[in-house]
PDB file of N, CA and C in Angstrom:
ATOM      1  N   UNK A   1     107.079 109.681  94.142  1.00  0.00           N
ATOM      2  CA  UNK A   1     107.257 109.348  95.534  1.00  0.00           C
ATOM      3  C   UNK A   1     106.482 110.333  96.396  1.00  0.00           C
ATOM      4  N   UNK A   2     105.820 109.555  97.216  1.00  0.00           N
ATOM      5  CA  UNK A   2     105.110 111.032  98.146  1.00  0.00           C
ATOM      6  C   UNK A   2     105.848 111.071  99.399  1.00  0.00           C
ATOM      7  N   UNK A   3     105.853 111.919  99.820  1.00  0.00           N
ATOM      8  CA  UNK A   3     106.191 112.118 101.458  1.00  0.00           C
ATOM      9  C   UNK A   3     105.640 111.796 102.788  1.00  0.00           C
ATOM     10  N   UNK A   4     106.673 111.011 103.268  1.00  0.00           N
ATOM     11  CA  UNK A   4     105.536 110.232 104.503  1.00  0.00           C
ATOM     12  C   UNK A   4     106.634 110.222 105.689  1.00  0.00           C
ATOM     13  N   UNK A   5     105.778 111.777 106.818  1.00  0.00           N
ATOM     14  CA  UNK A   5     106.755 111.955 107.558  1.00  0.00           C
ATOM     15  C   UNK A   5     106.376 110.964 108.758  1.00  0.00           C
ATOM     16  N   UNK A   6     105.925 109.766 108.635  1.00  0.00           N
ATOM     17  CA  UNK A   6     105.797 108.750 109.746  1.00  0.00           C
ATOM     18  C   UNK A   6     107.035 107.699 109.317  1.00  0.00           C
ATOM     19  N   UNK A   7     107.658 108.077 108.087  1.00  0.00           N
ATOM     20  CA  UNK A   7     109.088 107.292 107.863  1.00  0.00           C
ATOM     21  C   UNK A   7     110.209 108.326 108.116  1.00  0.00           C
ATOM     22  N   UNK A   8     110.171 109.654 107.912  1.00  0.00           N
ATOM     23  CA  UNK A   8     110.881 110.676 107.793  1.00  0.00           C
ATOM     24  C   UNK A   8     111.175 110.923 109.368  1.00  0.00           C
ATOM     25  N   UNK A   9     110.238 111.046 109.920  1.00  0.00           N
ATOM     26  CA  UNK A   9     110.257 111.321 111.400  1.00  0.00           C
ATOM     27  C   UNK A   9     111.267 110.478 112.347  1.00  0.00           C
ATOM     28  N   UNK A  10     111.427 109.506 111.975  1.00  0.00           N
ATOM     29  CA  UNK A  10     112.232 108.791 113.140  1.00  0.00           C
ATOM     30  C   UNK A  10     113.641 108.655 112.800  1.00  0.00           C
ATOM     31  N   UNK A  11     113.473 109.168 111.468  1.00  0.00           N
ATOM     32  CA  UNK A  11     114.534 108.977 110.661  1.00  0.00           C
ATOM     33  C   UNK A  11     115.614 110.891 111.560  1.00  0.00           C
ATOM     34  N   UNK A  12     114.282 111.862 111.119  1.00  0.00           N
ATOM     35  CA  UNK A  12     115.354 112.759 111.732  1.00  0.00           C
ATOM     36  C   UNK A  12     115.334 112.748 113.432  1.00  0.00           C
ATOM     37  N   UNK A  13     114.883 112.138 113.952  1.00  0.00           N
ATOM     38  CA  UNK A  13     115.000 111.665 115.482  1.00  0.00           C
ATOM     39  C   UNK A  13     116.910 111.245 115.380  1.00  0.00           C
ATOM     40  N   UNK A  14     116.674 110.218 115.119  1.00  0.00           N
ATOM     41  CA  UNK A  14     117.927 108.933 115.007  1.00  0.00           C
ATOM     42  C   UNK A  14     119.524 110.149 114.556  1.00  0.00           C
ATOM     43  N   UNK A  15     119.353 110.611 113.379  1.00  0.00           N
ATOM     44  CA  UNK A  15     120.012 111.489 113.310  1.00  0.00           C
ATOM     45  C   UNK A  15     120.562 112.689 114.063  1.00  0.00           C
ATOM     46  N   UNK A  16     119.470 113.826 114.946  1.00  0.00           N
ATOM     47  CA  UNK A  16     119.817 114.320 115.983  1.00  0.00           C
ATOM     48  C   UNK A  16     120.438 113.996 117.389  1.00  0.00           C
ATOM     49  N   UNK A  17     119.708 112.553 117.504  1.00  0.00           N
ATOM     50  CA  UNK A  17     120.314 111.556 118.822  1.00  0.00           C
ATOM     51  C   UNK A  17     121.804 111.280 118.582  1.00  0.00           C
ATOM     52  N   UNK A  18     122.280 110.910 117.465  1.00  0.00           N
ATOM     53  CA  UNK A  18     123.128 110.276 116.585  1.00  0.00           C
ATOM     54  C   UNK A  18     124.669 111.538 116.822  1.00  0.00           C
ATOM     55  N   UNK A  19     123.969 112.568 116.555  1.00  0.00           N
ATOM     56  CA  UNK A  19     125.114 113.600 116.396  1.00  0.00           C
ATOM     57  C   UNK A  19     125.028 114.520 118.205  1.00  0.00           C
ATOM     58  N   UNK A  20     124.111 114.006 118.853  1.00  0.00           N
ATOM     59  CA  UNK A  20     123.998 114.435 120.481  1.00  0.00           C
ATOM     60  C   UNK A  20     123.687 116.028 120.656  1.00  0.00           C
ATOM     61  N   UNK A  21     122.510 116.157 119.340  1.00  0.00           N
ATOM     62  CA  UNK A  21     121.886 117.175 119.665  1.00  0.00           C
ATOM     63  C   UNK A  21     121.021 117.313 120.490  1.00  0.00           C
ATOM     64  N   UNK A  22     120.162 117.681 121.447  1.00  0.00           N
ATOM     65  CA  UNK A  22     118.895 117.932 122.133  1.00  0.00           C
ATOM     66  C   UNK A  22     118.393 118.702 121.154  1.00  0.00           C
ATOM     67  N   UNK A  23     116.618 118.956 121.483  1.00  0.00           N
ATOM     68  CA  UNK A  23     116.016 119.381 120.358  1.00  0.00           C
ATOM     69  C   UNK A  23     116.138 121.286 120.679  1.00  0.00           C
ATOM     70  N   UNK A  24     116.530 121.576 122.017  1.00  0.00           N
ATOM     71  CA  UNK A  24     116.457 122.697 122.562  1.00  0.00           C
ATOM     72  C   UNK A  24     117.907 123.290 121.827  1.00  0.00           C
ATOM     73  N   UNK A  25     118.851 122.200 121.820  1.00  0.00           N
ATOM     74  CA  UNK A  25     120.103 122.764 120.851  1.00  0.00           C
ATOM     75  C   UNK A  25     119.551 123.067 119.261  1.00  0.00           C
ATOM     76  N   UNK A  26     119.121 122.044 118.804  1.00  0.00           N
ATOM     77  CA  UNK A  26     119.241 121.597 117.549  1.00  0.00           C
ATOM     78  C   UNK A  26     117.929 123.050 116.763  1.00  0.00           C
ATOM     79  N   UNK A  27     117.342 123.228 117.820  1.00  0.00           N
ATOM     80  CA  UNK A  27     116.188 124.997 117.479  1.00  0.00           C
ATOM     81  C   UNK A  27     117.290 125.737 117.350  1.00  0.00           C
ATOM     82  N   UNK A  28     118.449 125.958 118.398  1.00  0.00           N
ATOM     83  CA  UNK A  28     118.916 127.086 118.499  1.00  0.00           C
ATOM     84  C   UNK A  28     120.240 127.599 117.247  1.00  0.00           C
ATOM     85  N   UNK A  29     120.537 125.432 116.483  1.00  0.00           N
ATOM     86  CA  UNK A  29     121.395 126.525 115.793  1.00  0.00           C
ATOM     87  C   UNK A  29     120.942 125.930 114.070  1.00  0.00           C
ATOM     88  N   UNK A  30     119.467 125.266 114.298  1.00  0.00           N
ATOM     89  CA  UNK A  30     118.738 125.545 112.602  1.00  0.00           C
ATOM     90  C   UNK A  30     117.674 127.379 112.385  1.00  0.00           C
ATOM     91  N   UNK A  31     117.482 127.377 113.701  1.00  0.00           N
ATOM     92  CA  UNK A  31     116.625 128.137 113.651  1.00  0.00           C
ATOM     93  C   UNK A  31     114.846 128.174 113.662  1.00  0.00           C
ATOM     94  N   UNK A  32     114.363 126.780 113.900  1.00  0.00           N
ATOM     95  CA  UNK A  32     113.412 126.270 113.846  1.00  0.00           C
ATOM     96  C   UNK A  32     113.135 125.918 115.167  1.00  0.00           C
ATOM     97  N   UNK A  33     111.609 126.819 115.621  1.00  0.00           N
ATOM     98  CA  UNK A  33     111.197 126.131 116.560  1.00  0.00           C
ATOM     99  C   UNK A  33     111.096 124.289 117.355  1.00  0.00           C
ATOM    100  N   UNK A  34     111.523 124.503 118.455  1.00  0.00           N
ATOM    101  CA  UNK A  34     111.161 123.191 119.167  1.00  0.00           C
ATOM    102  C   UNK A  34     110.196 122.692 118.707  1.00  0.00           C
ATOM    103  N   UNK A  35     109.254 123.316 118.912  1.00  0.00           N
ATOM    104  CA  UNK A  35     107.514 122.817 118.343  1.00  0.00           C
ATOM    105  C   UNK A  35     107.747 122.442 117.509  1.00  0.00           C
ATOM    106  N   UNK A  36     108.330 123.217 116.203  1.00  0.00           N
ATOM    107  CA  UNK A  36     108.257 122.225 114.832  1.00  0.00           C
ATOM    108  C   UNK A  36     109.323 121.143 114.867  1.00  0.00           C
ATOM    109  N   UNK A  37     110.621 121.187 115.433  1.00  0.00           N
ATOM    110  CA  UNK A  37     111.083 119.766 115.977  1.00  0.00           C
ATOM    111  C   UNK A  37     110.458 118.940 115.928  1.00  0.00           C
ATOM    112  N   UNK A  38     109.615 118.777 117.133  1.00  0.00           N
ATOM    113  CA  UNK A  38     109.563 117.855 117.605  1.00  0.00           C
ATOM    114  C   UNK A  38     107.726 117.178 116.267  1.00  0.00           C
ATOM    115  N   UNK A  39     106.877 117.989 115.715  1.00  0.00           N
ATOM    116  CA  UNK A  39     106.039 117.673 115.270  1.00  0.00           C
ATOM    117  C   UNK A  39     106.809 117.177 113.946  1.00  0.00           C
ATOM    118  N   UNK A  40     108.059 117.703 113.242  1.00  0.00           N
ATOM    119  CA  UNK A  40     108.658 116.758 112.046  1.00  0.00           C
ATOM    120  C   UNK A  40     109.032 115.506 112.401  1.00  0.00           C
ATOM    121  N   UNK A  41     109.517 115.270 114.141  1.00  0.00           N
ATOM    122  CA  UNK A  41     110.035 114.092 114.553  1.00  0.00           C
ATOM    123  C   UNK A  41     108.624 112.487 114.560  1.00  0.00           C
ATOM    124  N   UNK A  42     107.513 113.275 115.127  1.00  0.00           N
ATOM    125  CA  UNK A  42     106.949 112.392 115.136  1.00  0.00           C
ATOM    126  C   UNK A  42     106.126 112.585 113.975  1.00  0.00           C
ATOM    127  N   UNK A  43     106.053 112.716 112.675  1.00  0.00           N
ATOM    128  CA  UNK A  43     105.399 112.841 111.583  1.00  0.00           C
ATOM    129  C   UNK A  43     104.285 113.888 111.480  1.00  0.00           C
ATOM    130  N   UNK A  44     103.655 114.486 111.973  1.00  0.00           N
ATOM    131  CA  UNK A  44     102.797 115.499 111.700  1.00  0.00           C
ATOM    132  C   UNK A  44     102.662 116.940 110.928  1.00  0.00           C
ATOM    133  N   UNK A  45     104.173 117.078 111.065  1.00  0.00           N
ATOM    134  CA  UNK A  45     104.805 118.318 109.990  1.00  0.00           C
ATOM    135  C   UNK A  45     105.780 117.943 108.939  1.00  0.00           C
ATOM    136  N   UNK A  46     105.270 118.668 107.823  1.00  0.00           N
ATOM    137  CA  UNK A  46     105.937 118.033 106.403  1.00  0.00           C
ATOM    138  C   UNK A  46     107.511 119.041 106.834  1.00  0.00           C
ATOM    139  N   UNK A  47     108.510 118.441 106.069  1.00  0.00           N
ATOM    140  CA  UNK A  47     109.836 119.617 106.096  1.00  0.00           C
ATOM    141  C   UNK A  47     109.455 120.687 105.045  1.00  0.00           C
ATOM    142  N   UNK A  48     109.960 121.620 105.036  1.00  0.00           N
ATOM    143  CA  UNK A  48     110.499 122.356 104.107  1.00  0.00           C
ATOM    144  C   UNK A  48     111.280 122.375 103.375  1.00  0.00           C
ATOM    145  N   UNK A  49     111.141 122.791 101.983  1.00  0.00           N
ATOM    146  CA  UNK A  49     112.763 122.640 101.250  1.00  0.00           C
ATOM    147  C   UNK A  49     114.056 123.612 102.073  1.00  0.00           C
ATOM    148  N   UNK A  50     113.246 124.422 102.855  1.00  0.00           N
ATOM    149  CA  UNK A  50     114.471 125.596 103.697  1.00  0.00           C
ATOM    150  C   UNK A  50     114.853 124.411 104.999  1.00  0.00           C
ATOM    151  N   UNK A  51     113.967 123.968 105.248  1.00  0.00           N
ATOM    152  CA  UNK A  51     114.397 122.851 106.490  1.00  0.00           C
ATOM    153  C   UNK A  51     115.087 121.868 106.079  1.00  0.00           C
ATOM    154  N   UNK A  52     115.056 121.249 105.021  1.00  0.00           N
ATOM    155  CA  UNK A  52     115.757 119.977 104.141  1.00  0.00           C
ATOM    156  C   UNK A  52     116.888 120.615 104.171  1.00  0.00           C
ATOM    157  N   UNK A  53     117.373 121.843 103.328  1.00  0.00           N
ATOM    158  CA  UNK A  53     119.008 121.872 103.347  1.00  0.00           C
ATOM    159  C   UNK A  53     119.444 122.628 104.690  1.00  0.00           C
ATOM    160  N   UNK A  54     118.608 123.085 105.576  1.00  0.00           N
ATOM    161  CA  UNK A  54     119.363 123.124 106.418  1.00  0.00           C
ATOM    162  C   UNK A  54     119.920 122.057 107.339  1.00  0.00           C
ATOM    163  N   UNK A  55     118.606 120.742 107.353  1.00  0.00           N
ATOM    164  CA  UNK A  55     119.345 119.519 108.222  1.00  0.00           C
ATOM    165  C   UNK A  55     120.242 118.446 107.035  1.00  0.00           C
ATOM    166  N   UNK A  56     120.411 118.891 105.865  1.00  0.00           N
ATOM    167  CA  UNK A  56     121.502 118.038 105.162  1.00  0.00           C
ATOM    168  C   UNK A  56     122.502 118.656 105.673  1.00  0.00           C
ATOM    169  N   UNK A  57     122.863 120.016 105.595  1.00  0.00           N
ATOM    170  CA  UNK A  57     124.034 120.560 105.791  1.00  0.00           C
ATOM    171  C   UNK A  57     124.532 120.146 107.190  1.00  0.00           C
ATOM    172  N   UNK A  58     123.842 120.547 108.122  1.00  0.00           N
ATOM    173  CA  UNK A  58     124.391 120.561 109.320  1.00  0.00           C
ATOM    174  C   UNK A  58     124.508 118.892 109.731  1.00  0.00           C
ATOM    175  N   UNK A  59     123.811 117.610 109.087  1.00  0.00           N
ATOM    176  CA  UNK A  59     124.119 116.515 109.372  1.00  0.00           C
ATOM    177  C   UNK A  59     125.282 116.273 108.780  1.00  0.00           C
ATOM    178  N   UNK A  60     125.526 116.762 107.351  1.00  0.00           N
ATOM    179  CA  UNK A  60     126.311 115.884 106.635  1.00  0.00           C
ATOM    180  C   UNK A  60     125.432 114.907 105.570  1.00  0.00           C
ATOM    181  N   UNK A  61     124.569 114.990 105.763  1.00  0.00           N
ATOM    182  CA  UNK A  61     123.559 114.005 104.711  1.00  0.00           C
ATOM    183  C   UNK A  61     122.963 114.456 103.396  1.00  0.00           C
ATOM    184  N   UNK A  62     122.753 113.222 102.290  1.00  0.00           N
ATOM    185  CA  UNK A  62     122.143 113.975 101.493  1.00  0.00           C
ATOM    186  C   UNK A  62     120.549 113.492 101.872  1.00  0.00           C
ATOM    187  N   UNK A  63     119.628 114.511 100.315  1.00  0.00           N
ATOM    188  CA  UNK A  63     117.950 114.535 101.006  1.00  0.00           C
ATOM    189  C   UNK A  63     117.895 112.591 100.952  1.00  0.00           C
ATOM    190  N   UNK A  64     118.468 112.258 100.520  1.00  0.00           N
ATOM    191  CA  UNK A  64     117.964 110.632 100.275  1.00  0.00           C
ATOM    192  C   UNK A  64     117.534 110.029 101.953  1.00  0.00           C
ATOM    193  N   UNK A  65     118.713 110.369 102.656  1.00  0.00           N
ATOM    194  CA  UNK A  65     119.334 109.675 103.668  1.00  0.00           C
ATOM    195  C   UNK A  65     117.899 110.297 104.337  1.00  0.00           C
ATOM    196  N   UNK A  66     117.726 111.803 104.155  1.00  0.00           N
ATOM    197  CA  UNK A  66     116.446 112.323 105.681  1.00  0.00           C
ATOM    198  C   UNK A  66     114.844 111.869 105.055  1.00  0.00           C
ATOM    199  N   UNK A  67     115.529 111.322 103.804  1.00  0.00           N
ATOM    200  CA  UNK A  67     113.513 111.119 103.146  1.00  0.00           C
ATOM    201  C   UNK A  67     113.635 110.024 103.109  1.00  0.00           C
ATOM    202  N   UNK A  68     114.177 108.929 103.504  1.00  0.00           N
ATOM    203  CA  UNK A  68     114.797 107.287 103.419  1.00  0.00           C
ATOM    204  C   UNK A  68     114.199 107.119 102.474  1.00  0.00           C
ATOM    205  N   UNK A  69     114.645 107.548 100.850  1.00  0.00           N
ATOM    206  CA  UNK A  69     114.674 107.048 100.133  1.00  0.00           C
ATOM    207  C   UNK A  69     116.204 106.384  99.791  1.00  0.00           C
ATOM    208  N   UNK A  70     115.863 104.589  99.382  1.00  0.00           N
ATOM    209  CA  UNK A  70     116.812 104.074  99.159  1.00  0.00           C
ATOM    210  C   UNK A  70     117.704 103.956  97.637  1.00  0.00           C
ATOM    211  N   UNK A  71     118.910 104.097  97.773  1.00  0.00           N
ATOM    212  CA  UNK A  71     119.467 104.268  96.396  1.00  0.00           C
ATOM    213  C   UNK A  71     118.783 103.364  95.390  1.00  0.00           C
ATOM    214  N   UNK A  72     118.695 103.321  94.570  1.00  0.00           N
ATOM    215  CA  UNK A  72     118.127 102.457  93.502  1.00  0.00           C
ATOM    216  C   UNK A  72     119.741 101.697  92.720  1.00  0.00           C
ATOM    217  N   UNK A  73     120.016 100.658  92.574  1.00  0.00           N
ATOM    218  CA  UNK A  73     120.997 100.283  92.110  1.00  0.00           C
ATOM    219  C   UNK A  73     120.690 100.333  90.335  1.00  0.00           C
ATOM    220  N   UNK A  74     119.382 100.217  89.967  1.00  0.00           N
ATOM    221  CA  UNK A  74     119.593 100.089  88.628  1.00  0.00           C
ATOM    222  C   UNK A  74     119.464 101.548  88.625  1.00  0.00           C
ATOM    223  N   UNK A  75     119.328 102.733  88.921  1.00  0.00           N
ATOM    224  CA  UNK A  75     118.902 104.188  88.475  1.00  0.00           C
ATOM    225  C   UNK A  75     119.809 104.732  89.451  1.00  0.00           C
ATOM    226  N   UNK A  76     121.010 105.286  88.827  1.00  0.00           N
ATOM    227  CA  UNK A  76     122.073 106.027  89.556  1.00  0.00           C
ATOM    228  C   UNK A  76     122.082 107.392  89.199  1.00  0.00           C
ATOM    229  N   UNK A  77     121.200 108.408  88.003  1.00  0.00           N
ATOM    230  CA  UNK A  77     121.558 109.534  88.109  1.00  0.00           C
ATOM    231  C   UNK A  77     120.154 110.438  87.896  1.00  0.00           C
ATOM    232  N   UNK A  78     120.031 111.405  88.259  1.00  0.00           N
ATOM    233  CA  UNK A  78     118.502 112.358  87.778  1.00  0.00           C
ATOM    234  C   UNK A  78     117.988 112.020  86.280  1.00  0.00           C
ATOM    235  N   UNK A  79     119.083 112.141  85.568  1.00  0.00           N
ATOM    236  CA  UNK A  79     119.039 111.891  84.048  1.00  0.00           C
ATOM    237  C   UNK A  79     118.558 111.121  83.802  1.00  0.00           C
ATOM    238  N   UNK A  80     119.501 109.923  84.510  1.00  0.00           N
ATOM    239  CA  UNK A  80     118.641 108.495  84.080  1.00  0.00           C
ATOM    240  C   UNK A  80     116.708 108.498  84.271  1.00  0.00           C
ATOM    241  N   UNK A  81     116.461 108.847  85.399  1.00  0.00           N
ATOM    242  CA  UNK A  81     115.352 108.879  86.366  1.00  0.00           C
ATOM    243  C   UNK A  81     114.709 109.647  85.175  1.00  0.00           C
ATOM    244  N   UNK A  82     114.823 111.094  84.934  1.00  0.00           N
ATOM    245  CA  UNK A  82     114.250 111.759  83.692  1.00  0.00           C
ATOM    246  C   UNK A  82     113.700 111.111  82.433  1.00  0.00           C
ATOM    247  N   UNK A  83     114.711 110.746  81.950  1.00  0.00           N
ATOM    248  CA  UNK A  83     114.689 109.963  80.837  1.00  0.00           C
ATOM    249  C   UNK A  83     113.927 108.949  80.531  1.00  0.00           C
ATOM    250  N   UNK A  84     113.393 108.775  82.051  1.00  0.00           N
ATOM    251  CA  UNK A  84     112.114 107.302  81.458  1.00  0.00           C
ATOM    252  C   UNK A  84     110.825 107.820  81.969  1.00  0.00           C
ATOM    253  N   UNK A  85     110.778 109.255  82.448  1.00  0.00           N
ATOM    254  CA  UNK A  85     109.589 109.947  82.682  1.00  0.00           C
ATOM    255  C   UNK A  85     108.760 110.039  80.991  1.00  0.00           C
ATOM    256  N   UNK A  86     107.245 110.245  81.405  1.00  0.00           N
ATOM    257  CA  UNK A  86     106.982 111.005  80.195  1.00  0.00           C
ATOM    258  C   UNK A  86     107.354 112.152  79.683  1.00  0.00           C
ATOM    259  N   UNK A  87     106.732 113.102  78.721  1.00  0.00           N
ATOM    260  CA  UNK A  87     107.211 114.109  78.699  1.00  0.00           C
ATOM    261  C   UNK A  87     107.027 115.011  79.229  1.00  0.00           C
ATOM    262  N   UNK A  88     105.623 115.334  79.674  1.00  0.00           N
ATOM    263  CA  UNK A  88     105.141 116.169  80.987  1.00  0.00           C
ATOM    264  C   UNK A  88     105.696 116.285  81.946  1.00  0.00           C
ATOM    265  N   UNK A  89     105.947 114.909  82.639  1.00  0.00           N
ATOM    266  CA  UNK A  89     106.430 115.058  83.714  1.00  0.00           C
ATOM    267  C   UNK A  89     107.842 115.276  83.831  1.00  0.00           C
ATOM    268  N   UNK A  90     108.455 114.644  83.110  1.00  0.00           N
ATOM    269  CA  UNK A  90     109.828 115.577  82.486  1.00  0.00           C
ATOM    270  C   UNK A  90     110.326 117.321  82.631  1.00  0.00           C
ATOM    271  N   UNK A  91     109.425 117.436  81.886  1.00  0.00           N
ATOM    272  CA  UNK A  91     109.321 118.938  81.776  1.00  0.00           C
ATOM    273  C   UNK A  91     109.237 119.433  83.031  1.00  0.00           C
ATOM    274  N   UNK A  92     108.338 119.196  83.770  1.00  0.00           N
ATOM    275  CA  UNK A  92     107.716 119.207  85.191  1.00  0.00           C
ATOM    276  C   UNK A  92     109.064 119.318  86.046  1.00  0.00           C
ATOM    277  N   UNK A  93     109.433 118.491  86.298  1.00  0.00           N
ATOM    278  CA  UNK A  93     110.385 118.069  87.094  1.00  0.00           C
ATOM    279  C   UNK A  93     112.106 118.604  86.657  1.00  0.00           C
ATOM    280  N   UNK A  94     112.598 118.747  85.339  1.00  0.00           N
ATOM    281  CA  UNK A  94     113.285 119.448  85.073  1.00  0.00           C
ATOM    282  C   UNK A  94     113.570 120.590  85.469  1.00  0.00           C
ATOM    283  N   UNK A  95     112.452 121.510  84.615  1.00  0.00           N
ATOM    284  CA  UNK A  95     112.079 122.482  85.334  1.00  0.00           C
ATOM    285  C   UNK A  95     112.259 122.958  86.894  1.00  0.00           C
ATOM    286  N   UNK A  96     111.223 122.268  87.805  1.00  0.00           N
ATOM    287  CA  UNK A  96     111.725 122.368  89.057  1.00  0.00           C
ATOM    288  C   UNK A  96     113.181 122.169  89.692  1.00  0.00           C
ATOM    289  N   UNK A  97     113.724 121.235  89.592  1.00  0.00           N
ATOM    290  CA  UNK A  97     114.928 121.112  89.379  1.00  0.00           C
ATOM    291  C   UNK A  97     116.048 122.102  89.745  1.00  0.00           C
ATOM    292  N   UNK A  98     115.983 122.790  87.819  1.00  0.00           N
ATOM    293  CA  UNK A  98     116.740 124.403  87.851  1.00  0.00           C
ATOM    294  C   UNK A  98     115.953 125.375  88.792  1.00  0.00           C
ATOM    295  N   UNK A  99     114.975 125.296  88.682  1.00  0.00           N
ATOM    296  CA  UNK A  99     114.469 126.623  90.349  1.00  0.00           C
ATOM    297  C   UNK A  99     115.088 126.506  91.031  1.00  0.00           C
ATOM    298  N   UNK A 100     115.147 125.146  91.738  1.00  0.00           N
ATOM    299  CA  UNK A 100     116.141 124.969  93.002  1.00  0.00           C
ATOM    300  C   UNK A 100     117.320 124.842  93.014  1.00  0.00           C
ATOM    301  N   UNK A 101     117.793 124.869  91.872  1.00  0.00           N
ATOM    302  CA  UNK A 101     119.074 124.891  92.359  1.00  0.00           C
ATOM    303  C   UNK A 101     119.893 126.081  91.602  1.00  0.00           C
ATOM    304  N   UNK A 102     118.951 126.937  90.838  1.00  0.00           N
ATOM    305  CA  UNK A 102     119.214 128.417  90.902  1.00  0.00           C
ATOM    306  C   UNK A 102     118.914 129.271  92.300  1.00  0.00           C
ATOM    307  N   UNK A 103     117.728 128.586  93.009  1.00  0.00           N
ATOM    308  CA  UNK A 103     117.417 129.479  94.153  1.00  0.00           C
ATOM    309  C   UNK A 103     117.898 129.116  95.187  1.00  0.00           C
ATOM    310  N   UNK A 104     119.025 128.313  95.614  1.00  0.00           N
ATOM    311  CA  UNK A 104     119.287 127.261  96.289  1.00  0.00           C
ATOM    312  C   UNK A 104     120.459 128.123  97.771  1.00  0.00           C
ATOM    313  N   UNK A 105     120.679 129.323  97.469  1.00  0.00           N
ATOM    314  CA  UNK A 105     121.166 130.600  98.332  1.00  0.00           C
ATOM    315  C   UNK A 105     120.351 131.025  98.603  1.00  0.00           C
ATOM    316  N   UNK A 106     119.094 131.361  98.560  1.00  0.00           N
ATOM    317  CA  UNK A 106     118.139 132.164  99.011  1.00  0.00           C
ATOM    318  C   UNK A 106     117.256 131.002  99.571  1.00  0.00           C
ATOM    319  N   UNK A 107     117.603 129.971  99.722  1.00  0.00           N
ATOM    320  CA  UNK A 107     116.160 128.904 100.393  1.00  0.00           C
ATOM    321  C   UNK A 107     117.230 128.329 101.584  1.00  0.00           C
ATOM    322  N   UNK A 108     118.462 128.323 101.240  1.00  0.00           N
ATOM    323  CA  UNK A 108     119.474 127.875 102.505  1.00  0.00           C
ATOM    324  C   UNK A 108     119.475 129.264 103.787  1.00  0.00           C
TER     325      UNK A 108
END
């Protein structure tokens, strides 16, 4: 899946509107410039994985919901998803995986 913040973008618009943040609030309590606000809103800036869990947390959402990726009804778990990778990419992605979510205090 690649990242395409011209779907992502309106997506975290809708969400900030949604919970009656302004973007002048919503800097002051992620910690992220307005500027970059507003350039993730209209697609021009990719998130960060430090920006991802900070707007899951504070929405309530998981990454699915801010990357509109839609659930897959036949593929309900990582495992599953793994499991029909090759093996490279397996590895690949496994791998990454445990980084993050060993490093997952130090990137929040």
């Amino acid at each position: 899946m690649k990242y395409d913040g011209y779907v992502v973008g309106p997506i975290l618009r809708k969400l900030r509107e949604d919970r009656g943040y302004s973007l002048t609030r919503l800097s002051e309590v992620t910690g992220l410039s307005v500027s970059t606000l507003i350039q993730m809103e209209q697609g021009g800036r990719n998130l960060s994985m430090k920006s991802l869990y900070v707007l899951m947390e504070l929405y309530k959402v998981d990454a699915n919901t801010i990357l509109g990726i839609n659930k897959r009804e036949d593929c309900k778990s990582i495992d599953t998803r793994l499991a029909k990778m090759e093996k490279e990419k397996r590895a690949y992605f496994t791998a990454s995986f445990l980084f993050m979510l060993e490093n997952a205090e130090a990137i929040v």
